[in-house]
PDB file of N, CA and C in Angstrom:
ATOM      1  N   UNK A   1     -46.433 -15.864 -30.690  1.00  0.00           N
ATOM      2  CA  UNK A   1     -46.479 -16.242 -29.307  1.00  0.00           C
ATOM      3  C   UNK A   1     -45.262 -15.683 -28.579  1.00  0.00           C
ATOM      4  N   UNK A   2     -45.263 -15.326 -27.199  1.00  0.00           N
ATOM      5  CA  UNK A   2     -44.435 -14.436 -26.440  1.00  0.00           C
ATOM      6  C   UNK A   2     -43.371 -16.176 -26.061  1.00  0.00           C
ATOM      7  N   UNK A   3     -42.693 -15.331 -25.317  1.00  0.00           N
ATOM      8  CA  UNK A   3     -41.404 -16.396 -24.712  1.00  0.00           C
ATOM      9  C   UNK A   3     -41.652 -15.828 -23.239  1.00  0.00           C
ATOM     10  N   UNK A   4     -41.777 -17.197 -22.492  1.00  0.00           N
ATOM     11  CA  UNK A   4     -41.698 -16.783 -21.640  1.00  0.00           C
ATOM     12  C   UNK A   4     -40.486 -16.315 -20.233  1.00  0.00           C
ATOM     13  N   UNK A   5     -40.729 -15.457 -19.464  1.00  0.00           N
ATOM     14  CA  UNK A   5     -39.589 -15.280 -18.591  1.00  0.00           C
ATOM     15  C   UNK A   5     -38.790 -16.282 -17.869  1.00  0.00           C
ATOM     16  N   UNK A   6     -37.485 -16.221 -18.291  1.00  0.00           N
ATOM     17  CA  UNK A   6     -36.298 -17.091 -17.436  1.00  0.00           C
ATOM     18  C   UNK A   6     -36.805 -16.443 -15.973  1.00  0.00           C
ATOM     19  N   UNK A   7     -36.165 -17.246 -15.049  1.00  0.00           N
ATOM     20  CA  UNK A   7     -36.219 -16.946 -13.625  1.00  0.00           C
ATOM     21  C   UNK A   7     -34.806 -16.693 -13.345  1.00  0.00           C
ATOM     22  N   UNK A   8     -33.941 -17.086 -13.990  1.00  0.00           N
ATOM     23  CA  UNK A   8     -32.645 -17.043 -13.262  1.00  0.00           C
ATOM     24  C   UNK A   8     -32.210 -15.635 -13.315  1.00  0.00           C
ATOM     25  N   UNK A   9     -31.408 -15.418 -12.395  1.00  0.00           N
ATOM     26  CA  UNK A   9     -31.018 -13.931 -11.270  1.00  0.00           C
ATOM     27  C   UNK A   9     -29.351 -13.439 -12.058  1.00  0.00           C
ATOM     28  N   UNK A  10     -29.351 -12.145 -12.412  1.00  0.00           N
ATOM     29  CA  UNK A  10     -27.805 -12.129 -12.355  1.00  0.00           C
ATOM     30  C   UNK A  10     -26.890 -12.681 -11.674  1.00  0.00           C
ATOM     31  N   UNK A  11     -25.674 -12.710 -11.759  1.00  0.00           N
ATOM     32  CA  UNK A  11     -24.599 -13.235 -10.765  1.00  0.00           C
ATOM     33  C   UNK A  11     -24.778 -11.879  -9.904  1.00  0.00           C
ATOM     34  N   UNK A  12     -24.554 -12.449  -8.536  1.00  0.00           N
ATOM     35  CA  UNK A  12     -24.268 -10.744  -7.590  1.00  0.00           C
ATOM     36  C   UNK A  12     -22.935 -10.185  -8.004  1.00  0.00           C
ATOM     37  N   UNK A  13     -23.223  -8.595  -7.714  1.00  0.00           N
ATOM     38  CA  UNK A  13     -21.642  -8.278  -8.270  1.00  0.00           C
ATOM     39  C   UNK A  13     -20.734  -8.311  -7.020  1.00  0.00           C
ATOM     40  N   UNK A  14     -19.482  -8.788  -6.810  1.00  0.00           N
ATOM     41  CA  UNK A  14     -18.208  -9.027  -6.524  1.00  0.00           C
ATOM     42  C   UNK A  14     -17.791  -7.510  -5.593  1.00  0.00           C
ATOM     43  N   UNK A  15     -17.618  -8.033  -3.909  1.00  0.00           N
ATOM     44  CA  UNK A  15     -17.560  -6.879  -3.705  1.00  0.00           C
ATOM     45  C   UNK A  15     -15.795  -6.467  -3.352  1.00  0.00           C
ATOM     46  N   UNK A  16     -15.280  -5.749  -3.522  1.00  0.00           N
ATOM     47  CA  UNK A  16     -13.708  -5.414  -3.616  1.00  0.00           C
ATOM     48  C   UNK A  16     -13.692  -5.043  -2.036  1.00  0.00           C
ATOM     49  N   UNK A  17     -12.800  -5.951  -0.939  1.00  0.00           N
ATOM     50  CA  UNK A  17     -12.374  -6.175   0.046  1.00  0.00           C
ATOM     51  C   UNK A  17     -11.256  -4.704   0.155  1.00  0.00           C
ATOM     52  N   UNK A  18     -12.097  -3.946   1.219  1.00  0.00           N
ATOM     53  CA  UNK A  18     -10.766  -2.503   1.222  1.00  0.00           C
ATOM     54  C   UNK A  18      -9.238  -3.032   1.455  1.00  0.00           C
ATOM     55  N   UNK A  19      -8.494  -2.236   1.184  1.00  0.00           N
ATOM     56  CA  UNK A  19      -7.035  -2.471   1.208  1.00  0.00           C
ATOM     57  C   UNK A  19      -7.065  -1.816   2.834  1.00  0.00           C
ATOM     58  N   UNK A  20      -5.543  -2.249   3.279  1.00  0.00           N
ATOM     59  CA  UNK A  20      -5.021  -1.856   4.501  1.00  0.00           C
ATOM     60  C   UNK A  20      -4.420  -0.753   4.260  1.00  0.00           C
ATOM     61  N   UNK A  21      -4.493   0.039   5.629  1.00  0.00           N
ATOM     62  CA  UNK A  21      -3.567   1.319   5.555  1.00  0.00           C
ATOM     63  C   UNK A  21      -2.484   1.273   6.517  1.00  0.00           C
ATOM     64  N   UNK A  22      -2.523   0.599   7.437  1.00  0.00           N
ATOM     65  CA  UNK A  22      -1.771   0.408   8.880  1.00  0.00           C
ATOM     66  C   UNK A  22      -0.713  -1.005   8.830  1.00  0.00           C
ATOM     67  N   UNK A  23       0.731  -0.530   8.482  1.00  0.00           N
ATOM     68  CA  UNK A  23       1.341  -1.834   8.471  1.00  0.00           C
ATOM     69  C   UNK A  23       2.431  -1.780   9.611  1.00  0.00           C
ATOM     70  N   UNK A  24       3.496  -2.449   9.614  1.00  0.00           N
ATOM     71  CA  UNK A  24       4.428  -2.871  10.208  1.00  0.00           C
ATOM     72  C   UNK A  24       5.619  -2.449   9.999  1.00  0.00           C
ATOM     73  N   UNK A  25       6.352  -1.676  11.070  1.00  0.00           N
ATOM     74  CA  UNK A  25       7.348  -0.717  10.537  1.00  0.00           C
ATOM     75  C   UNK A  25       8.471  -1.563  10.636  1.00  0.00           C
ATOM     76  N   UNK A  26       9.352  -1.592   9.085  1.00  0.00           N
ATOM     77  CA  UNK A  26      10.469  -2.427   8.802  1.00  0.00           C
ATOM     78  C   UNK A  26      11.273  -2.340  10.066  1.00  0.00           C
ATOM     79  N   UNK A  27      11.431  -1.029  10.594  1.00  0.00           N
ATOM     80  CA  UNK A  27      12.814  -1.136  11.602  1.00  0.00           C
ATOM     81  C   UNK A  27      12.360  -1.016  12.882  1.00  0.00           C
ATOM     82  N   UNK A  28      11.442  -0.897  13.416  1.00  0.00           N
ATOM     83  CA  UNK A  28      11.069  -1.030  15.234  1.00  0.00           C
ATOM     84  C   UNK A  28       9.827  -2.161  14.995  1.00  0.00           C
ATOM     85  N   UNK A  29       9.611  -3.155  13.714  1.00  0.00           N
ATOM     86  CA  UNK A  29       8.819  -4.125  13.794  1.00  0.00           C
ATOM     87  C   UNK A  29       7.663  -3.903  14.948  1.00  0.00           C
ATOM     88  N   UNK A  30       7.035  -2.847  14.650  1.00  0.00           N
ATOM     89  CA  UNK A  30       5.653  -2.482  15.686  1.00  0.00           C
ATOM     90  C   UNK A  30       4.621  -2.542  14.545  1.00  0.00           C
ATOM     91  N   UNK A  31       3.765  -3.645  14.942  1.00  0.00           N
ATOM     92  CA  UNK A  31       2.869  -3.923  14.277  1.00  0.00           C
ATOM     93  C   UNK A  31       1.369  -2.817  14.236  1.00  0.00           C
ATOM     94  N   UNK A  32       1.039  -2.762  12.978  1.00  0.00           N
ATOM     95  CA  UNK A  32      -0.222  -1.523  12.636  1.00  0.00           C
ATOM     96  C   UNK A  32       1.150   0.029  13.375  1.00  0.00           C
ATOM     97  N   UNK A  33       2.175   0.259  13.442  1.00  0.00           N
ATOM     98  CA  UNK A  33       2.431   1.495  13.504  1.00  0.00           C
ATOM     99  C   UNK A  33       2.343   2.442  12.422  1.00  0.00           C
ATOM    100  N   UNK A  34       3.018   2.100  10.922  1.00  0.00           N
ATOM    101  CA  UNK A  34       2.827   2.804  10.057  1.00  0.00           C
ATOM    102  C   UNK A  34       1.643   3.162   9.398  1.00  0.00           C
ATOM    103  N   UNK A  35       1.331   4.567   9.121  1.00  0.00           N
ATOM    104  CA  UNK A  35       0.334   4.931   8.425  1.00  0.00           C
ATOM    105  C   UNK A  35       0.772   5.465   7.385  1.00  0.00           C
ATOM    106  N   UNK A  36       0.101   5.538   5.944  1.00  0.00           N
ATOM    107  CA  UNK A  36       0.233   6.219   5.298  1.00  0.00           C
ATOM    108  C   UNK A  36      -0.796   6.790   4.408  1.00  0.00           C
ATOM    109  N   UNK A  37      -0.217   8.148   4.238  1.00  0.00           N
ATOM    110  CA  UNK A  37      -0.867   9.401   3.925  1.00  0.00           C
ATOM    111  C   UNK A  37      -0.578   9.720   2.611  1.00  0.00           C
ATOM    112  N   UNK A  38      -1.766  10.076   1.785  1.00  0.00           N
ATOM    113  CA  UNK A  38      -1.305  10.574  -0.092  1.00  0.00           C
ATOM    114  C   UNK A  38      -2.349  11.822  -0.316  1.00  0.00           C
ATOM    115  N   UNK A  39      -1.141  12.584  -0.787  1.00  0.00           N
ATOM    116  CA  UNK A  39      -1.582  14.505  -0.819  1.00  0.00           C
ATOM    117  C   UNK A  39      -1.480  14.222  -2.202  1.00  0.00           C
ATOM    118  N   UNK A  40      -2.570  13.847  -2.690  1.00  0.00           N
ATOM    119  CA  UNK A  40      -2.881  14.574  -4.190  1.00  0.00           C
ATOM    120  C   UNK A  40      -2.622  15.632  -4.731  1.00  0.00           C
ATOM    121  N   UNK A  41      -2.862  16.634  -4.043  1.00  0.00           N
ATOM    122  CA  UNK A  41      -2.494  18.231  -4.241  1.00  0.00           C
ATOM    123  C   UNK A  41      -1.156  18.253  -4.595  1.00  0.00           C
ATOM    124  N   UNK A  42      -0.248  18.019  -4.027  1.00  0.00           N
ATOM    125  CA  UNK A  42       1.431  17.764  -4.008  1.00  0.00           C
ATOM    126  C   UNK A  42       2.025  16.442  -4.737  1.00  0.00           C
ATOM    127  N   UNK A  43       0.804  15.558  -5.180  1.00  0.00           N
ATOM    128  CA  UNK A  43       1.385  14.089  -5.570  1.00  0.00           C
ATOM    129  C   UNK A  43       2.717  13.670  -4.551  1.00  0.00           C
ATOM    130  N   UNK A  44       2.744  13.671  -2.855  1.00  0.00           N
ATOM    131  CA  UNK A  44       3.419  13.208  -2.586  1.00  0.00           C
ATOM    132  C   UNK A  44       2.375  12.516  -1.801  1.00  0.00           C
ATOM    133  N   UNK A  45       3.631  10.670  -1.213  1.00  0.00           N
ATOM    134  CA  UNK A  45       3.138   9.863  -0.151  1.00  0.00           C
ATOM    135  C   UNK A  45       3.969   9.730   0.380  1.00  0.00           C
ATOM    136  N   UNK A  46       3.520   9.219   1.941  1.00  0.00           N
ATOM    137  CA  UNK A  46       3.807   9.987   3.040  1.00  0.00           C
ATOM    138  C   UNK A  46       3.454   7.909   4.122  1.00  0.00           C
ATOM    139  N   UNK A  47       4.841   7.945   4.346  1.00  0.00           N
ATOM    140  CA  UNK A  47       4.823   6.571   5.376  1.00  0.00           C
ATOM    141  C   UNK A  47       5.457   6.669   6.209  1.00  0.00           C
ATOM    142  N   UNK A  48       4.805   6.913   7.678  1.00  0.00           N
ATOM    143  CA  UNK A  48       5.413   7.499   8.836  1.00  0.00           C
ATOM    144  C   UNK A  48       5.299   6.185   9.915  1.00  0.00           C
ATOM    145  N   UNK A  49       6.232   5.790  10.764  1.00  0.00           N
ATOM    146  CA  UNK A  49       5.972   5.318  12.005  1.00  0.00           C
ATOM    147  C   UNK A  49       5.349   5.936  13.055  1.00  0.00           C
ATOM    148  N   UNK A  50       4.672   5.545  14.232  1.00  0.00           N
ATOM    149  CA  UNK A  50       3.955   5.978  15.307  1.00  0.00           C
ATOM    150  C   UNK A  50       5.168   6.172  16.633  1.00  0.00           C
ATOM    151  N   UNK A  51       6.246   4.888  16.321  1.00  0.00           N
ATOM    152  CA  UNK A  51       7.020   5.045  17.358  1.00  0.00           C
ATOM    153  C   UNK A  51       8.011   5.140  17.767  1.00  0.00           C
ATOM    154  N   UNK A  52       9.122   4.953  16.504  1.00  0.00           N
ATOM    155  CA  UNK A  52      10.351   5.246  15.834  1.00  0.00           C
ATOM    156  C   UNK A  52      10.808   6.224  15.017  1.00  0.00           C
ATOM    157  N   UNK A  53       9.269   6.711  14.709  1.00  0.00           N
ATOM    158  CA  UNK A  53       9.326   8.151  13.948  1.00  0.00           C
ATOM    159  C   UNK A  53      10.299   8.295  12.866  1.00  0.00           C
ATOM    160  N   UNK A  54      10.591   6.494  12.106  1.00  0.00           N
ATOM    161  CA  UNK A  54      10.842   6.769  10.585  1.00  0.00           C
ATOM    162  C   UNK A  54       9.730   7.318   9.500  1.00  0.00           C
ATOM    163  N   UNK A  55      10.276   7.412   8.325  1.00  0.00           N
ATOM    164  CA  UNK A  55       9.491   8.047   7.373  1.00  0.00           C
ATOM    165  C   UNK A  55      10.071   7.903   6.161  1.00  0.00           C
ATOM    166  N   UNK A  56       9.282   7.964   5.357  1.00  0.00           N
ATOM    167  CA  UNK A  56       9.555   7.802   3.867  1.00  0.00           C
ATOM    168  C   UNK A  56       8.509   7.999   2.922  1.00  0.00           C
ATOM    169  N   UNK A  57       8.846   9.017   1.722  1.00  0.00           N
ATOM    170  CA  UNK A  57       8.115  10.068   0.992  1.00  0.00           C
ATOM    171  C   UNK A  57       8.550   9.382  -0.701  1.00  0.00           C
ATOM    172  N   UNK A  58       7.512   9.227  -1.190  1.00  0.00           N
ATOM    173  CA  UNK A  58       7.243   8.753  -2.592  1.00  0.00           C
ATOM    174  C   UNK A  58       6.661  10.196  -3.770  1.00  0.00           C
ATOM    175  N   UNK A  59       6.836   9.953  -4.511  1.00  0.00           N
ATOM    176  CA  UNK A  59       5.754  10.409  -6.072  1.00  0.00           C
ATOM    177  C   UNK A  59       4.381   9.955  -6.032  1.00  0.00           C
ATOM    178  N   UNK A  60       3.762  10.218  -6.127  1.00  0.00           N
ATOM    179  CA  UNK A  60       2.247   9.259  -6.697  1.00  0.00           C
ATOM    180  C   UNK A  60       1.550   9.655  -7.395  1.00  0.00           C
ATOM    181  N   UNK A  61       1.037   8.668  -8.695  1.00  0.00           N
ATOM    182  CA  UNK A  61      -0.258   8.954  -9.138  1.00  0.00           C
ATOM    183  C   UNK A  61      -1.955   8.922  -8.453  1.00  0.00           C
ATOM    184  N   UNK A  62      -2.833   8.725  -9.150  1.00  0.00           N
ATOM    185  CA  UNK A  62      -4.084   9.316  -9.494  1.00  0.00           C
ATOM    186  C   UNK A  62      -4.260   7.283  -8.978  1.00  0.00           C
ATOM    187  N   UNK A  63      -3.627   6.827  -9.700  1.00  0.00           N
ATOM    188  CA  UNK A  63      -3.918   5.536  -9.013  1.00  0.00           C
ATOM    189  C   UNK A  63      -3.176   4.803  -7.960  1.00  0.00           C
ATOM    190  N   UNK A  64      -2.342   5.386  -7.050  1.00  0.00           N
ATOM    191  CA  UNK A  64      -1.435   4.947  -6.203  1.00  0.00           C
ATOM    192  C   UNK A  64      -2.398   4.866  -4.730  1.00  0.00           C
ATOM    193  N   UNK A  65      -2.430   3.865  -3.732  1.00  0.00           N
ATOM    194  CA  UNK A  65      -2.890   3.556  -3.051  1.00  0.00           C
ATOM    195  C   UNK A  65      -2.064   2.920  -1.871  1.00  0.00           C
ATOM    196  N   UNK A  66      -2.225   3.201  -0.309  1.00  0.00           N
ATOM    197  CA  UNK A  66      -1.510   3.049   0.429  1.00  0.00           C
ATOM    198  C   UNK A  66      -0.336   2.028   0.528  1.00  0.00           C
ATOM    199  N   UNK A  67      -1.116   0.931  -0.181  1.00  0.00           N
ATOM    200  CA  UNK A  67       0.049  -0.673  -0.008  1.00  0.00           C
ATOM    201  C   UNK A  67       1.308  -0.145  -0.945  1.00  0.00           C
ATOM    202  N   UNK A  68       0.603   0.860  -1.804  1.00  0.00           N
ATOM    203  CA  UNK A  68       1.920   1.162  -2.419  1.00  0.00           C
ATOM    204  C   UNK A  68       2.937   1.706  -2.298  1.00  0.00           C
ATOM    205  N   UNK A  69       2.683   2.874  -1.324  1.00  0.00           N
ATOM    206  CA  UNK A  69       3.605   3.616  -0.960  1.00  0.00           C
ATOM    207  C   UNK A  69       4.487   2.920   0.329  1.00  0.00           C
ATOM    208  N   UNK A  70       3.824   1.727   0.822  1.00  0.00           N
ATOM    209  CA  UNK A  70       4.294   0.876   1.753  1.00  0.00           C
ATOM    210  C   UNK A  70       5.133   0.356   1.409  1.00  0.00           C
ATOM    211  N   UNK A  71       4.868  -0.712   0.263  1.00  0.00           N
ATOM    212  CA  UNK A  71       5.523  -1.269  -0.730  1.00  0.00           C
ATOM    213  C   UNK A  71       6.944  -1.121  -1.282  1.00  0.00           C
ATOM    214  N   UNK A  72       6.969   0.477  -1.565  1.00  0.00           N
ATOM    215  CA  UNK A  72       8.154   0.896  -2.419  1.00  0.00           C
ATOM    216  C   UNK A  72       9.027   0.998  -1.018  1.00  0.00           C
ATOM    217  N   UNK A  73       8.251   1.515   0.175  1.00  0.00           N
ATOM    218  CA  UNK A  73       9.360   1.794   1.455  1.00  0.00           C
ATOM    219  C   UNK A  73      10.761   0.413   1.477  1.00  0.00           C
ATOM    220  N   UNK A  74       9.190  -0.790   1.867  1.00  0.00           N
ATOM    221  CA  UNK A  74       9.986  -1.764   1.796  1.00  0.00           C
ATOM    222  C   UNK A  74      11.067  -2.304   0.610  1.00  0.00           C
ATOM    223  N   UNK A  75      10.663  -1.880  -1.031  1.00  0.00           N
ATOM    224  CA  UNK A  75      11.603  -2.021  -1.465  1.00  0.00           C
ATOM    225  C   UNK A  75      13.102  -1.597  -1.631  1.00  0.00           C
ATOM    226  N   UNK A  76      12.821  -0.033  -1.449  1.00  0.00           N
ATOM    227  CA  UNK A  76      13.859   0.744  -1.266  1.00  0.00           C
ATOM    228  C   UNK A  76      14.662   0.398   0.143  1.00  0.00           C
ATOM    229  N   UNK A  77      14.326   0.192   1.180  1.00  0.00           N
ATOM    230  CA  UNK A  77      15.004  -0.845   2.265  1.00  0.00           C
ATOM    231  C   UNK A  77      16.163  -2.255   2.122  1.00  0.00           C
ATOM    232  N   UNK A  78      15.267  -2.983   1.261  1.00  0.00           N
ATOM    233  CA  UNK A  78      16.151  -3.810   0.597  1.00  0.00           C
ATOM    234  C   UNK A  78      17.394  -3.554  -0.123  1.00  0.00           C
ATOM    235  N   UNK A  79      16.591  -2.757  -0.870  1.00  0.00           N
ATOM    236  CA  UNK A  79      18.183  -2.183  -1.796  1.00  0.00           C
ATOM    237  C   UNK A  79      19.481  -1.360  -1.137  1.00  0.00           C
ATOM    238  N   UNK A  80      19.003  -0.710  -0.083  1.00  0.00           N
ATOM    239  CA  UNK A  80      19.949  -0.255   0.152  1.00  0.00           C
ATOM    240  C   UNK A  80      20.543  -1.346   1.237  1.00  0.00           C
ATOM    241  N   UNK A  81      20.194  -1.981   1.668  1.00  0.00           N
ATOM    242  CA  UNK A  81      20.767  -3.267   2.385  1.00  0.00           C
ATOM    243  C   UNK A  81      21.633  -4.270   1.796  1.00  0.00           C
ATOM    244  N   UNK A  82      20.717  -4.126   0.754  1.00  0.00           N
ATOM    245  CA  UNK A  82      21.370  -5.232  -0.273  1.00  0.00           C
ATOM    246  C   UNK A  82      23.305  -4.398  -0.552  1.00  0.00           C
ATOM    247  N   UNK A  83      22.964  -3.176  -1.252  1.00  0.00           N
ATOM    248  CA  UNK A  83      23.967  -2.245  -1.631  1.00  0.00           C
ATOM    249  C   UNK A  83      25.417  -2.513  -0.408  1.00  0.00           C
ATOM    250  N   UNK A  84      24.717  -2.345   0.743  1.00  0.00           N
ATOM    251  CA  UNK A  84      25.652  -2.315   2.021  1.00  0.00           C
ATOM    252  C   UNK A  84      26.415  -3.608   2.209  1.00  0.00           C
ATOM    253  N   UNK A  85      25.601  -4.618   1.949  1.00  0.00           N
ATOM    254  CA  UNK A  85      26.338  -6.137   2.017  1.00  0.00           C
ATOM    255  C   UNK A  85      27.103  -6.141   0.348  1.00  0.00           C
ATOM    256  N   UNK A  86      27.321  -5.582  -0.368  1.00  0.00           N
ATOM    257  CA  UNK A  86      27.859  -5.705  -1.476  1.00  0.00           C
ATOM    258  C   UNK A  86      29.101  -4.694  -1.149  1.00  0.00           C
ATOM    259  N   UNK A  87      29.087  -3.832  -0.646  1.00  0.00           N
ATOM    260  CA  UNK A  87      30.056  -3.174  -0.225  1.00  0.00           C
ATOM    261  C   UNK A  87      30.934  -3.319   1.049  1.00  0.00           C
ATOM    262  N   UNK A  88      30.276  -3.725   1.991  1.00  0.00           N
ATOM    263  CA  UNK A  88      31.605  -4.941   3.283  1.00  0.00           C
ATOM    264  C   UNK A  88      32.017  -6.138   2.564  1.00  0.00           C
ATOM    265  N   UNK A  89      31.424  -6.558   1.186  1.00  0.00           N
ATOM    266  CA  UNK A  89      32.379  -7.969   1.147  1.00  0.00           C
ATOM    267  C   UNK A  89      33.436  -7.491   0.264  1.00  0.00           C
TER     268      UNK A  89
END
């Protein structure tokens, strides 16, 4: 004798919410000014302001994606801030 068919449905698959490309530039705080740009060809990234016309250029891999190159801006910001208050005291 056969078995008969379940009715129940896969789970739907999970859809991955795009990442942002347009953030907030650390030093003229203009919101959505920065864009950033990744040249595979060159493995460089590329985080430019719209209105202060800072910038800042990374390495990247095959899996590097805009928040990242955002990311490191802002970290590298810190540090050297950090560096500067370690050096006036």
């Amino acid at each position: 004798m056969g078995k008969r068919k379940s009715k129940s449905k896969p789970p739907p698959k999970k859809r991955m919410d795009k990442l942002d490309t347009t953030f907030t530039c650390p030093f003229c705080s203009s919101g959505s000014s920065v864009e950033c740009r990744i040249d595979m060809k060159n493995l460089i990234g590329e985080a430019n302001c719209r209105f202060c016309q800072e910038s800042f250029s990374t390495t990247v891999t095959a899996l590097t994606e805009a928040i990242d190159i955002y990311s490191e801006w802002i970290d590298e910001c810190e540090r050297v801030n950090n560096l500067e208050d370690d050096d006036g005291s």
